[in-house]
C-alpha atoms as a PDB file:
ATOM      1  CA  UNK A   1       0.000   0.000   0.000  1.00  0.00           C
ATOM      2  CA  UNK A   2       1.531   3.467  -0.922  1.00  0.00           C
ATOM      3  CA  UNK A   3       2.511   5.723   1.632  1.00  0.00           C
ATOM      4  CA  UNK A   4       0.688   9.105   1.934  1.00  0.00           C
ATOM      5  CA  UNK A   5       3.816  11.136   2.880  1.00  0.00           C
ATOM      6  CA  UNK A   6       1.312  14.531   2.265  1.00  0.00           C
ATOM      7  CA  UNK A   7      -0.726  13.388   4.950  1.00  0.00           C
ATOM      8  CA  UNK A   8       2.111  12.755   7.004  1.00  0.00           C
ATOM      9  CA  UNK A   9       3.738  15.679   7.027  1.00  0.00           C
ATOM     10  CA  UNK A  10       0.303  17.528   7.552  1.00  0.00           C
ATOM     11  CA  UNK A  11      -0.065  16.120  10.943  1.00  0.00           C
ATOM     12  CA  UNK A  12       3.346  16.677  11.844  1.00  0.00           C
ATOM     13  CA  UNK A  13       5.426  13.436  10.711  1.00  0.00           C
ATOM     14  CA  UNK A  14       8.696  14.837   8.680  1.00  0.00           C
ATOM     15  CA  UNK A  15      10.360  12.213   6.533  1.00  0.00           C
ATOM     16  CA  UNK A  16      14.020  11.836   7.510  1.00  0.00           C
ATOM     17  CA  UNK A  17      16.833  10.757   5.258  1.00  0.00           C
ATOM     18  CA  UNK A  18      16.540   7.201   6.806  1.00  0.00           C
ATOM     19  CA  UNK A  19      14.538   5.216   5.177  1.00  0.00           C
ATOM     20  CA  UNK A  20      10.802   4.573   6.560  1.00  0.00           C
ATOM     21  CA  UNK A  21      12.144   7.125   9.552  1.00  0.00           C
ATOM     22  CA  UNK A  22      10.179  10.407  11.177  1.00  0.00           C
ATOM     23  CA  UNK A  23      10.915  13.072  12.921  1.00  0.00           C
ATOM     24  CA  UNK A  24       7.703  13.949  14.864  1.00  0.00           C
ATOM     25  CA  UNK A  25       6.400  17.476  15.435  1.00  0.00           C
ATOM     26  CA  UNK A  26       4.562  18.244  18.415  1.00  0.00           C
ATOM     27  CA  UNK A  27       1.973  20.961  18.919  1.00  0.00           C
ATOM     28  CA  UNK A  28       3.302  23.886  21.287  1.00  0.00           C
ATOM     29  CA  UNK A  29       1.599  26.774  22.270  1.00  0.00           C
ATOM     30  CA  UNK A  30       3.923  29.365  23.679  1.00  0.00           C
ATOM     31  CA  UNK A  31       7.076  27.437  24.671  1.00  0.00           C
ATOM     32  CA  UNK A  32       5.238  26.002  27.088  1.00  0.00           C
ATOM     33  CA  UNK A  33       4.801  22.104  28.682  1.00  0.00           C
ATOM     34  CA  UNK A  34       3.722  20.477  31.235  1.00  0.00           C
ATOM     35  CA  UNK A  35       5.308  18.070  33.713  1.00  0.00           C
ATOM     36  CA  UNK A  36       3.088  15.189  32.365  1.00  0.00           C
ATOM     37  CA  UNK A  37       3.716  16.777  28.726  1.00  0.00           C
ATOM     38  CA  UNK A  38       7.376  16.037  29.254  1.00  0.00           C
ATOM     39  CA  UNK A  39       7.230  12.559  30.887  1.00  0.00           C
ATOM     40  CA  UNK A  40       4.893  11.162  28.059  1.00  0.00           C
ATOM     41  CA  UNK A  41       7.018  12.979  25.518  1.00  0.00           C
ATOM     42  CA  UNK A  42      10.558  11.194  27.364  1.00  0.00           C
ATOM     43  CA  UNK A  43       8.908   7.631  27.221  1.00  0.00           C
ATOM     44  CA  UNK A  44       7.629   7.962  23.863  1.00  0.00           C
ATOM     45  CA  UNK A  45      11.410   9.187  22.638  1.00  0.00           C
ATOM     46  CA  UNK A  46      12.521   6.451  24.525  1.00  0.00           C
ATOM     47  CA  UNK A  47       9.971   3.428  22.979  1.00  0.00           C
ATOM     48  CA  UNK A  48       9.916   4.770  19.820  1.00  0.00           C
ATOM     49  CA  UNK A  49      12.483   6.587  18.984  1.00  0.00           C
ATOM     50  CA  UNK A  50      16.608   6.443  19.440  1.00  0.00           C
ATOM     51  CA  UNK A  51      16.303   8.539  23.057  1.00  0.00           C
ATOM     52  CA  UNK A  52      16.150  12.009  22.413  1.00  0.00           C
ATOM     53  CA  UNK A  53      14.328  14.910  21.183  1.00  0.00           C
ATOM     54  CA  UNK A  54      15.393  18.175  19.107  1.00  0.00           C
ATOM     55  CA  UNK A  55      13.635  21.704  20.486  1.00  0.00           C
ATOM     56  CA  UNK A  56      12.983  23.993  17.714  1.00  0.00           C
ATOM     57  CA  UNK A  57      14.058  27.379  16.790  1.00  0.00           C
ATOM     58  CA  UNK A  58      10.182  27.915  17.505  1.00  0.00           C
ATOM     59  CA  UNK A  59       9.612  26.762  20.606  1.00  0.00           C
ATOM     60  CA  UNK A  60       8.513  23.249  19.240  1.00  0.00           C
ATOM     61  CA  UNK A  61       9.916  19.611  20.458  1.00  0.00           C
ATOM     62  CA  UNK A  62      10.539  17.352  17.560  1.00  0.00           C
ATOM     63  CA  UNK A  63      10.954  13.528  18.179  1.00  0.00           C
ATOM     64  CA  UNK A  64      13.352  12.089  15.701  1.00  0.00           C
ATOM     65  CA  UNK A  65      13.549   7.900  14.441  1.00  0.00           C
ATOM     66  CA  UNK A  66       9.746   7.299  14.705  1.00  0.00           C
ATOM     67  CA  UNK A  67       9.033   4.462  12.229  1.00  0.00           C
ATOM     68  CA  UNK A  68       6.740   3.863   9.957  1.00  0.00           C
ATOM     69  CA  UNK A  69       4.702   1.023  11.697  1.00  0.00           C
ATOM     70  CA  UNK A  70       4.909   2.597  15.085  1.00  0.00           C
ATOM     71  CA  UNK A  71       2.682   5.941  13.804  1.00  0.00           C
ATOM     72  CA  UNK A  72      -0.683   5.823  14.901  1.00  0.00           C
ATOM     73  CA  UNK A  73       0.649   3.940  18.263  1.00  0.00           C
ATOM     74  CA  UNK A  74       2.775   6.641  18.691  1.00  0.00           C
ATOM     75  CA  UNK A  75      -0.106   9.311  18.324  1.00  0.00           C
ATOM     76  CA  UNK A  76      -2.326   7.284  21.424  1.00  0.00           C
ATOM     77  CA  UNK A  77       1.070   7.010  23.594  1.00  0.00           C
ATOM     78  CA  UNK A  78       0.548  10.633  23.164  1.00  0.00           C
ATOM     79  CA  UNK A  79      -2.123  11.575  23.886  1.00  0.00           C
ATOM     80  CA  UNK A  80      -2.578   9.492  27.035  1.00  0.00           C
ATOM     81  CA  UNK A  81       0.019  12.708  28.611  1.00  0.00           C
ATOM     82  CA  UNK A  82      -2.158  15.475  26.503  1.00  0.00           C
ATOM     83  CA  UNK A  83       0.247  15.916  23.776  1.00  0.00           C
ATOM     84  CA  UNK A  84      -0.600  16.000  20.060  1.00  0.00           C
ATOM     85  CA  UNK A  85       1.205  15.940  16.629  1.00  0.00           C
ATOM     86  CA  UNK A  86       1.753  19.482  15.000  1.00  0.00           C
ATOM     87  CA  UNK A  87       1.763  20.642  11.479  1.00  0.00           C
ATOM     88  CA  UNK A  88       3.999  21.478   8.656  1.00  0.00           C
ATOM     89  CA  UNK A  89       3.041  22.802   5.313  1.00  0.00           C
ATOM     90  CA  UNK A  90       1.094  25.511   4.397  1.00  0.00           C
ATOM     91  CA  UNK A  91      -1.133  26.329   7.305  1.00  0.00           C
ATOM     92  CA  UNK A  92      -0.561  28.419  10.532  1.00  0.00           C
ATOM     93  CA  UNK A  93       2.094  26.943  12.539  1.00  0.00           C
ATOM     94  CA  UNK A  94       2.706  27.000  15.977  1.00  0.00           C
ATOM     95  CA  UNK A  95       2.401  30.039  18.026  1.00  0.00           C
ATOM     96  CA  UNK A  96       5.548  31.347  19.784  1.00  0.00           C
ATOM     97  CA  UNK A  97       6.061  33.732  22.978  1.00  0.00           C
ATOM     98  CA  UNK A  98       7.822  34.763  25.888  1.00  0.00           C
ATOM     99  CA  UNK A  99       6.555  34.411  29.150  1.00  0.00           C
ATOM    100  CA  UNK A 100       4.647  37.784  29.634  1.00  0.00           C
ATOM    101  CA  UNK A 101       3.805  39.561  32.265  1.00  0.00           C
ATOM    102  CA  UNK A 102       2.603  36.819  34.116  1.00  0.00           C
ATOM    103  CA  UNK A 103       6.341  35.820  35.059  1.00  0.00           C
ATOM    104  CA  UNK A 104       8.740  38.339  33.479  1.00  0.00           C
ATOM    105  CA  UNK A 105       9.081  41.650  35.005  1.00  0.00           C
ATOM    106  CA  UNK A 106       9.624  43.735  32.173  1.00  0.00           C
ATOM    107  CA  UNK A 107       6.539  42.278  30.477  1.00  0.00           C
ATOM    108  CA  UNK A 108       3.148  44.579  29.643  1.00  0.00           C
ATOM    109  CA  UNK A 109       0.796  41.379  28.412  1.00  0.00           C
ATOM    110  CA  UNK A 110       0.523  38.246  28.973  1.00  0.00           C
ATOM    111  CA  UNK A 111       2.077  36.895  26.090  1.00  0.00           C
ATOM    112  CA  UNK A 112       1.024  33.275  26.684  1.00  0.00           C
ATOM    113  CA  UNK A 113      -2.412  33.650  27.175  1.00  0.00           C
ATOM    114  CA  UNK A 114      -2.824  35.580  23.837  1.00  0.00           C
ATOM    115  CA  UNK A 115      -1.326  33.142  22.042  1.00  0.00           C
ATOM    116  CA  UNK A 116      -3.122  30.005  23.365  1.00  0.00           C
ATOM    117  CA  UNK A 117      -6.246  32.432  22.002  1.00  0.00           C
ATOM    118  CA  UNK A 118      -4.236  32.470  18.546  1.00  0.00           C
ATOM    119  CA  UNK A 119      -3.360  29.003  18.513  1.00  0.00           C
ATOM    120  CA  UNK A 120      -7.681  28.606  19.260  1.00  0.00           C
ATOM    121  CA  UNK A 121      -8.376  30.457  16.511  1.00  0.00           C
ATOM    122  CA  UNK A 122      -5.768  29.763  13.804  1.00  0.00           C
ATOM    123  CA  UNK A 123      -3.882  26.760  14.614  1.00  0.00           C
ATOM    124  CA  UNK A 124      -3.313  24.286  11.194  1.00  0.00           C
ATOM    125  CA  UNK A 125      -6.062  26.331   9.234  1.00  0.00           C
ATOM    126  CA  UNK A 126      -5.027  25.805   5.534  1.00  0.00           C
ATOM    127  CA  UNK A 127      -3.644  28.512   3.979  1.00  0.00           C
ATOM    128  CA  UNK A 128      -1.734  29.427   0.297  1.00  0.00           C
ATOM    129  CA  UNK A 129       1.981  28.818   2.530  1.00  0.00           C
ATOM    130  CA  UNK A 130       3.101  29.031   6.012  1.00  0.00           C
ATOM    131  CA  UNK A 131       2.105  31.263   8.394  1.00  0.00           C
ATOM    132  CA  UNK A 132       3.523  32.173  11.588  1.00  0.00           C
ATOM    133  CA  UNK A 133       2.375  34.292  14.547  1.00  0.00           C
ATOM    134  CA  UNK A 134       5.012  35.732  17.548  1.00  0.00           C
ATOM    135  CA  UNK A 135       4.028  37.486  20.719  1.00  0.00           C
ATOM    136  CA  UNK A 136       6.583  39.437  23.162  1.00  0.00           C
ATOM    137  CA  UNK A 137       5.894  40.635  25.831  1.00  0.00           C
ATOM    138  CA  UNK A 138       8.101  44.033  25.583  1.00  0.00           C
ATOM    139  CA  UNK A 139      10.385  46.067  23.632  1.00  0.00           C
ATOM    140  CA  UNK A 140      13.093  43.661  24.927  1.00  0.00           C
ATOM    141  CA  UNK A 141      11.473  41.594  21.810  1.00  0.00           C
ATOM    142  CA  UNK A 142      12.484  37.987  23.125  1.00  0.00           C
ATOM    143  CA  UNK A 143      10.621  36.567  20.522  1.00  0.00           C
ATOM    144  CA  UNK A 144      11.569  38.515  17.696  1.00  0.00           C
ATOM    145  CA  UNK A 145       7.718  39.698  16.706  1.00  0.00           C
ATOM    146  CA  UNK A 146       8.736  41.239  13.433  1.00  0.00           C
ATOM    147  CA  UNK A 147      10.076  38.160  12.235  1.00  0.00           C
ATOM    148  CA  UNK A 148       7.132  36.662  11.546  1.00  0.00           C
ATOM    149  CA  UNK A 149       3.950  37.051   9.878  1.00  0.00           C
ATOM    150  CA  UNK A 150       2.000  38.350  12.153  1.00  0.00           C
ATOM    151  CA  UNK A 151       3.979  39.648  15.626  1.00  0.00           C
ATOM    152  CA  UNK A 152       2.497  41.082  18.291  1.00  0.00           C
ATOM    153  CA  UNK A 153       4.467  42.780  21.425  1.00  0.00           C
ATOM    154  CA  UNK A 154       3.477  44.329  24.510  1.00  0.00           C
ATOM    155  CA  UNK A 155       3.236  48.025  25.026  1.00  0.00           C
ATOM    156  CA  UNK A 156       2.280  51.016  27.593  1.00  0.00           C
ATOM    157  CA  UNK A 157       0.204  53.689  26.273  1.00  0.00           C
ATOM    158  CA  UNK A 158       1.765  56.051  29.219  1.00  0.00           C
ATOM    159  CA  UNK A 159       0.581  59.366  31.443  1.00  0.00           C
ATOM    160  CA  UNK A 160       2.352  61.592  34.181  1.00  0.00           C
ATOM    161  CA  UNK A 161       0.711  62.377  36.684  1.00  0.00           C
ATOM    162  CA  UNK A 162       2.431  65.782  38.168  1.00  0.00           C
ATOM    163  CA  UNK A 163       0.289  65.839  41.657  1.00  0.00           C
ATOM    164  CA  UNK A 164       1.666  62.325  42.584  1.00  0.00           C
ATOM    165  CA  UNK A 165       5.410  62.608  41.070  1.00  0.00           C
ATOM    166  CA  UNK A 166       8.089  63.768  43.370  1.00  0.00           C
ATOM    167  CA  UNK A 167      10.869  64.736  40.794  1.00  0.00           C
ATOM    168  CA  UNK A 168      13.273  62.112  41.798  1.00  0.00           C
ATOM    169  CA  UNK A 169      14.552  61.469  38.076  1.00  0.00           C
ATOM    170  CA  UNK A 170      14.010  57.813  38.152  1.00  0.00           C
ATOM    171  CA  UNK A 171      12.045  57.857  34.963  1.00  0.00           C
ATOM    172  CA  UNK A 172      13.990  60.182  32.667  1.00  0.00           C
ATOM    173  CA  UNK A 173      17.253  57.996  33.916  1.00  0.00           C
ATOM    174  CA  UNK A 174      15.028  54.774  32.909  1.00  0.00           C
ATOM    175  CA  UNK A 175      14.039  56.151  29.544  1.00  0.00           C
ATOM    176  CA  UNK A 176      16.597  54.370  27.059  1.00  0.00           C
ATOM    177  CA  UNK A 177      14.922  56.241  24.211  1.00  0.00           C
ATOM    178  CA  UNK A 178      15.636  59.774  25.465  1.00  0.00           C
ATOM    179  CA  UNK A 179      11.744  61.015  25.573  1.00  0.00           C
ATOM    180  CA  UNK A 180      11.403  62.267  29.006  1.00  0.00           C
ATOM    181  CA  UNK A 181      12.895  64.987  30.276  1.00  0.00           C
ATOM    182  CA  UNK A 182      13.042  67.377  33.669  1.00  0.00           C
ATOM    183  CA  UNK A 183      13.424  71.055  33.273  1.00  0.00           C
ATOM    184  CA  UNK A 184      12.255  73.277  36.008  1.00  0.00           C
ATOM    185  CA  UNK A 185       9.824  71.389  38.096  1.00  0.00           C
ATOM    186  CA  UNK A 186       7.712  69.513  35.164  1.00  0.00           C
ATOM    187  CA  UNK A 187       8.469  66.603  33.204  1.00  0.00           C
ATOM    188  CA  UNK A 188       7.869  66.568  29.232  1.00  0.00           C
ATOM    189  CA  UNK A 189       7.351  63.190  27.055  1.00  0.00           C
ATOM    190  CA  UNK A 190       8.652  63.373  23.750  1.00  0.00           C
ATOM    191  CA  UNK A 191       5.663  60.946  22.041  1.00  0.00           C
ATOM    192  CA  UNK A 192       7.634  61.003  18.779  1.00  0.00           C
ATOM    193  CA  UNK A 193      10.846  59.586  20.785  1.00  0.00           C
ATOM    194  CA  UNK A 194       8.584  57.371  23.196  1.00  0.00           C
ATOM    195  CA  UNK A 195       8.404  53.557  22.108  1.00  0.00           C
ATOM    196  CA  UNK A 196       5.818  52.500  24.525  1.00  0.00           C
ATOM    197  CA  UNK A 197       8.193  50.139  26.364  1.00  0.00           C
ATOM    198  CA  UNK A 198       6.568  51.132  29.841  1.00  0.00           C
ATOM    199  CA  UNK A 199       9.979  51.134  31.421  1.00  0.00           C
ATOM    200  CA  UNK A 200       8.688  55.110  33.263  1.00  0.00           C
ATOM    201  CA  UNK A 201       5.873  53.218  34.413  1.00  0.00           C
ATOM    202  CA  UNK A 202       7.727  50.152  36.264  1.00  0.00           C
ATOM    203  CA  UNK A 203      10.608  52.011  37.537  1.00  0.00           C
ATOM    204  CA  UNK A 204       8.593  54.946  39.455  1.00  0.00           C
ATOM    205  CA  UNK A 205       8.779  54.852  42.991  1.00  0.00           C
ATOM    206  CA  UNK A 206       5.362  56.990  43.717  1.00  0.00           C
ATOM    207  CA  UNK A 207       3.463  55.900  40.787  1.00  0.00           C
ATOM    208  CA  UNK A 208       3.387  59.086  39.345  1.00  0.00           C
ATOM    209  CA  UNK A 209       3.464  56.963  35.838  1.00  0.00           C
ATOM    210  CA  UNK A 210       0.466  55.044  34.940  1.00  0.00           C
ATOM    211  CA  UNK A 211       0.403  52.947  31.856  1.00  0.00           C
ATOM    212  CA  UNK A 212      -2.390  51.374  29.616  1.00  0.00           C
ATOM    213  CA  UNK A 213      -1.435  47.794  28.302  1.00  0.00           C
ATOM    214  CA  UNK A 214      -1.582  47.622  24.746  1.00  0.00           C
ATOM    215  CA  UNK A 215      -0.210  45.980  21.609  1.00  0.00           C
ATOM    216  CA  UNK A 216       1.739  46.720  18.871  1.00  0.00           C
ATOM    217  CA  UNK A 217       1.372  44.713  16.043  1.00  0.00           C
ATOM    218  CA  UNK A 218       3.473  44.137  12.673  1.00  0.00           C
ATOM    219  CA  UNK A 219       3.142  42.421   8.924  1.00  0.00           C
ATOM    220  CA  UNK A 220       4.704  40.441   6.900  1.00  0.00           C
ATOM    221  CA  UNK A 221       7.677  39.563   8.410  1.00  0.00           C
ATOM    222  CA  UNK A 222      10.039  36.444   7.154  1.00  0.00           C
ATOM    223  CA  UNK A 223      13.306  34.986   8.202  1.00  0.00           C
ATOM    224  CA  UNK A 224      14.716  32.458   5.835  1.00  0.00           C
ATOM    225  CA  UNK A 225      16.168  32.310   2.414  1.00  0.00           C
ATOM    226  CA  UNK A 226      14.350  36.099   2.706  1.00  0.00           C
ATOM    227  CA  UNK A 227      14.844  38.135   5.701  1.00  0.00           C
ATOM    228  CA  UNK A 228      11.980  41.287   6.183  1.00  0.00           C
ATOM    229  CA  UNK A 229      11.175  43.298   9.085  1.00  0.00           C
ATOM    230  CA  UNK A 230       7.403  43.558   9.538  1.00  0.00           C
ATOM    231  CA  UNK A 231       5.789  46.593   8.925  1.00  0.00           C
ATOM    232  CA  UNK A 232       3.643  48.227  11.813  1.00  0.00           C
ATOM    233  CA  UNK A 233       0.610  49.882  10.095  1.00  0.00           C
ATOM    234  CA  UNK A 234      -1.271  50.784  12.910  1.00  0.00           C
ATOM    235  CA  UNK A 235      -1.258  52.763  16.492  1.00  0.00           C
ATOM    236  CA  UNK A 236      -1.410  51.025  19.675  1.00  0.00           C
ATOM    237  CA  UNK A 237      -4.117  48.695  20.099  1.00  0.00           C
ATOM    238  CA  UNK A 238      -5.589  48.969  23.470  1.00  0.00           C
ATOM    239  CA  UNK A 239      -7.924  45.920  23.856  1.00  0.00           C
ATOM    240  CA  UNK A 240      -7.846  42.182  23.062  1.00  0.00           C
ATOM    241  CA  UNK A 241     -11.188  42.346  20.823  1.00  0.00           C
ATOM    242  CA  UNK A 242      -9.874  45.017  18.960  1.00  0.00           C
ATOM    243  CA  UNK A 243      -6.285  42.996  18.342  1.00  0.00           C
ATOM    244  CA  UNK A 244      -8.350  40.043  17.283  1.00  0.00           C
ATOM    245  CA  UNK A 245     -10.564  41.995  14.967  1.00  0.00           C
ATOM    246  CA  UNK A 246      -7.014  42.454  13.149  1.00  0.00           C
ATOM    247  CA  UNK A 247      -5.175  39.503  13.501  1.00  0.00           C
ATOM    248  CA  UNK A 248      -8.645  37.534  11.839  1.00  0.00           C
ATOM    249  CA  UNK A 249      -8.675  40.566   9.300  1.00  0.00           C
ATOM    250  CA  UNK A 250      -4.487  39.938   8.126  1.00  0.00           C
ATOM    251  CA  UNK A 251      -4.883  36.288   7.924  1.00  0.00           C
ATOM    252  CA  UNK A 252      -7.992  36.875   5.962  1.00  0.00           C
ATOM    253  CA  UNK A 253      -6.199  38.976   3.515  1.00  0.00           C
ATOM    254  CA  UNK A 254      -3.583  36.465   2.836  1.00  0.00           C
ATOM    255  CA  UNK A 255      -6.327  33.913   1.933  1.00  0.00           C
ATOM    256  CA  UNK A 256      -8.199  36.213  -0.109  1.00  0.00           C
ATOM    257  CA  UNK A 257      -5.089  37.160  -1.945  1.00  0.00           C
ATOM    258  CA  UNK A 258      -1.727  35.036  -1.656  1.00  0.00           C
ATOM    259  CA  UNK A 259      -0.810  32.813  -4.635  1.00  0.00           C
ATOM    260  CA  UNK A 260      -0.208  29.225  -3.903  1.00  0.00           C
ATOM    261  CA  UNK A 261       3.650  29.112  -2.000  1.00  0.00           C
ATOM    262  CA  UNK A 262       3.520  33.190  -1.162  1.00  0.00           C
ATOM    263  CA  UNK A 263       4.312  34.516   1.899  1.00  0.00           C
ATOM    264  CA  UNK A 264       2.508  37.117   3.283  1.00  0.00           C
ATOM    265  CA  UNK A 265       5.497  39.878   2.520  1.00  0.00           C
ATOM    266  CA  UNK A 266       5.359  39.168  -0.936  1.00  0.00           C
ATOM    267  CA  UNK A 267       1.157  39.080  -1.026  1.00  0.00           C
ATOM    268  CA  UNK A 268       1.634  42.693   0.873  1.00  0.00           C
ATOM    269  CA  UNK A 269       4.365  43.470  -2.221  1.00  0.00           C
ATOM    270  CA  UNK A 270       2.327  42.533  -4.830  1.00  0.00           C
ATOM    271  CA  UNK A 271      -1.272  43.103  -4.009  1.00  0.00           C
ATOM    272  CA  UNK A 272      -0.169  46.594  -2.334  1.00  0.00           C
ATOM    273  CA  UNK A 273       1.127  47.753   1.231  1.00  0.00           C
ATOM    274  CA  UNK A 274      -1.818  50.517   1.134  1.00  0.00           C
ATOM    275  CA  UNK A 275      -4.426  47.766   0.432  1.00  0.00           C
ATOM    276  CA  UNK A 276      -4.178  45.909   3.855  1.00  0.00           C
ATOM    277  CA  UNK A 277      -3.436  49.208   5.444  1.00  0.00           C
ATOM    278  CA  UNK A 278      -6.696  49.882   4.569  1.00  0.00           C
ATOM    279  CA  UNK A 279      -8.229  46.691   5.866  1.00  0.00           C
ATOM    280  CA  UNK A 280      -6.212  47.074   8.749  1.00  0.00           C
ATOM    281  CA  UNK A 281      -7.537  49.520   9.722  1.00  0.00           C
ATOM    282  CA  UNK A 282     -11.588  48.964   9.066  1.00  0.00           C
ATOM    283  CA  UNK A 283     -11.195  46.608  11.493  1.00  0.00           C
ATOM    284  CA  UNK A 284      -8.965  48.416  14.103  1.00  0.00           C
ATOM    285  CA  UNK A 285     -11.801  50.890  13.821  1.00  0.00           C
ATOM    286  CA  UNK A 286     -14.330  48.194  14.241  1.00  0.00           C
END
């Protein structure tokens, strides 16, 4: 019976240069595994494979020498610890990010939590190539947003507040970008210098800094046999609904209008940077 190596590779089983041999992809949302992910994952590397595993440039866990005959046991081994083949091909991959503001304290979201929502919504859908989707949790970019498709990092839409600020200087000596300043008795933010990195916010010791979480979200980015920056084509967006109203509104964009094999930065070449700009923003209006 012939092999459907298509199939395989859809749900996650890469064909290796041994003969009859796989390297299993797993599904990863965020970087992140459980204890029981990992034990299941060590046993089944262990039974089925030659002993170890390969972790990803994106956060994935590959398990190498699975054979041929061993496939769909290997899949219910699996499972029985909550873990489940990922994808290759064209379709959205898995979802990378940092640990957020939920661990990290320079982080203004919570990384992971927006990208299980992501991986919800998107995960495997088929699509004219790859797609890929990054969230950071700062301007430290850990997870390179711009690098992919669709990248998504943490921000501070940030205020002074003069009654509760005692002019120590902390803030304008934690600005890295240069956009704060103290000249007799008042502070001034420079919003063209400002990169919403929230660092005022976290380093004042009277609160005299509040900050808005928001996100900040880029386009076509690739790195590859092509490397692009994504493009950020919109301001700050300030809610979750309103950031999902966009990410659904990109990926739709790319299905409307990507030739088979084209990745979003050369759709957003071809079809026009203004185009999506405009879409963009229809639905970052709402």
């Amino acid at each position: 019976m012939a092999v459907d190596y298509g199939a395989l590779k859809k749900g996650g089983f890469m064909r290796q240069k041994q003969k009859n041999n796989f390297s299993l992809r797993l599904q990863v949302v965020g970087g992140t595994l459980t204890a029981e992910n990992l034990k299941i994952i060590a046993e089944v590397a262990e039974k089925y494979g030659d002993g170890h595993v390969h972790l990803t440039s994106r956060q994935g866990v590959e398990i190498p020498f699975i054979k041929l005959d061993d496939i769909d046991e290997v899949k219910e081994e699996l499972a029985k610890g909550d873990c489940h083949p990922g994808v290759c091909g064209p379709r959205v991959r898995t979802v990378t990010a940092c640990q957020g503001s939920e661990i990290c304290p320079s982080g203004n979201i919570d990384s992971y939590k927006i990208a299980l929502e992501l991986d919800k919504r998107y995960f495997a859908r088929e699509l004219p190539h790859k797609f890929k989707f990054g969230v950071t949790g700062c301007q430290n970019n850990c997870l390179k947003a711009e690098e992919n498709d669709v990248g998504i990092k943490g921000a501070q839409i940030v205020n002074w507040k003069k009654e509760d600020c005692i002019m120590c200087g902390v803030c304008e000596k934690a600005c890295r970008e240069g956009a704060i300043t103290i000249q007799n008795g008042n502070i001034t933010l420079d919003e063209q210098k400002c990169n919403n990195c929230g660092r005022c916010v976290k380093s004042c010791p009277t609160d005299a800094w509040e900050g808005t979480p928001g996100f900040m979200v880029s386009f076509g980015g690739t790195f590859g046999n092509h490397i692009s920056e994504g493009k950020s084509l919109l301001p700050v967006i300030t809610s979750e609904e309103q950031l999902y109203r966009v990410t659904d509104a990109a990926i739709q964009f790319f299905d409307d209008y990507a030739n088979p094999g084209e990745r979003f930065k050369f759709t957003i070449d071809r079809v026009g940077v203004d185009k999506l700009e405009k879409v963009l923003k229809e639905a970052y209006n709402g």
